[in-house]
Protein backbone atom coordinates (compact mmCIF):
# COMPACT_ATOMS: atom_id res chain seq x y z
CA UNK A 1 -3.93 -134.60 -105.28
CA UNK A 2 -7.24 -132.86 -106.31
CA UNK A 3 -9.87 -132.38 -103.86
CA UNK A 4 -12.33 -134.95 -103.71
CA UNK A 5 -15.83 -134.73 -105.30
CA UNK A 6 -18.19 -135.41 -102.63
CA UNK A 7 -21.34 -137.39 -103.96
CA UNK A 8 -24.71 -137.93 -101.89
CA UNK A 9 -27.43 -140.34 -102.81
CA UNK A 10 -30.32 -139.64 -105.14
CA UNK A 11 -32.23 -141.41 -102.40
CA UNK A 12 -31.27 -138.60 -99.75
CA UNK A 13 -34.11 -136.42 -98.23
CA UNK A 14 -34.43 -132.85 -100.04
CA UNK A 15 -32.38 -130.88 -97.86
CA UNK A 16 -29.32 -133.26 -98.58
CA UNK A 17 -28.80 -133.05 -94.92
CA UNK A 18 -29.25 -136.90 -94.01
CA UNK A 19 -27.13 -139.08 -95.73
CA UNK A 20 -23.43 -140.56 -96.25
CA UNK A 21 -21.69 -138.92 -99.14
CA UNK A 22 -18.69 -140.66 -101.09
CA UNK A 23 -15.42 -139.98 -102.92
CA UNK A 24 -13.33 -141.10 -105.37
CA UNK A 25 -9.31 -140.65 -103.92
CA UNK A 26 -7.69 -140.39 -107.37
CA UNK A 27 -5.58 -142.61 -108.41
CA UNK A 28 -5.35 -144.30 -104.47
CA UNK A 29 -8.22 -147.34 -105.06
CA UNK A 30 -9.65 -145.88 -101.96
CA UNK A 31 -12.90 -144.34 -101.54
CA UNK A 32 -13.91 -141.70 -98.91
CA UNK A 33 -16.84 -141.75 -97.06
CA UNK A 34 -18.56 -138.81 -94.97
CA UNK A 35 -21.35 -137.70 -92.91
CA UNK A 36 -22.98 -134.92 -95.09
CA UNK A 37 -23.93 -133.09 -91.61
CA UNK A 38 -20.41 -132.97 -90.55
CA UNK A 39 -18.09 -132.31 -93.61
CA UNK A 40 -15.30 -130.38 -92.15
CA UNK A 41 -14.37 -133.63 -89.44
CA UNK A 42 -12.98 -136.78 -91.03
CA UNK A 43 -13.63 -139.26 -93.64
CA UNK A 44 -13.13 -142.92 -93.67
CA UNK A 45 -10.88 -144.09 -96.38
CA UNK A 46 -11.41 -147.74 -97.34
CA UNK A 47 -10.32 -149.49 -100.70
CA UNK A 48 -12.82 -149.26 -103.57
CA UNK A 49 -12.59 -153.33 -103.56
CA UNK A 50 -13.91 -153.67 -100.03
CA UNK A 51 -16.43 -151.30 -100.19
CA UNK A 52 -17.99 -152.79 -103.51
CA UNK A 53 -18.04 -156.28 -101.41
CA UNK A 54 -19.76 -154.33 -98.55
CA UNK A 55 -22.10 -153.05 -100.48
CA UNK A 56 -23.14 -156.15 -102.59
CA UNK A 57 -23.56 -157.82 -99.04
CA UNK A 58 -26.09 -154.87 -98.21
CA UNK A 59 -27.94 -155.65 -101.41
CA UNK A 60 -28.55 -159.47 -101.13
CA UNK A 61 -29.49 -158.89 -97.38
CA UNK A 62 -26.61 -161.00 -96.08
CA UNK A 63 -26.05 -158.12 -93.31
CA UNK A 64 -29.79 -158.14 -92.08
CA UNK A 65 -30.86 -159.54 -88.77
C-alpha cells in the first residue's frame, strides 16, 4: 500500500500547525484522520461512508448544542 497523502484544510491557520489533516487509504473505503501537531502517533481509520454522514451532520448543525 502507498503511503497516504496527508491533506489539511484551506481553512487552517498559516503555520498549518492547528488543524485535523485527512487521508485517502487506497483502495480500503477508509479514510485516515490526524492531528497535524502530532503526525508520527496514530490515525483514526473510519470508512469514507461514515465520515461523509458525519460531516453532512456538522454542516446542517444537527451536532450543535
Amino acid at each position: 500500500m502507498p503511503h497516504p497523502q496527508w491533506r489539511k484544510s484551506s481553512h487552517s491557520t498559516p503555520n498549518g500547525q492547528n488543524c485535523v489533516e485527512l487521508a485517502d487509504l487506497h483502495g480500503a473505503g477508509r479514510v485516515g484522520i490526524r492531528d497535524s501537531k502530532h503526525p508520527d502517533l496514530a490515525h483514526l481509520s473510519v470508512p469514507r461512508r461514515d465520515l461523509t454522514r458525519f460531516t453532512a451532520r456538522i454542516r446542517t448543525g444537527a451536532l450543535d448544542l
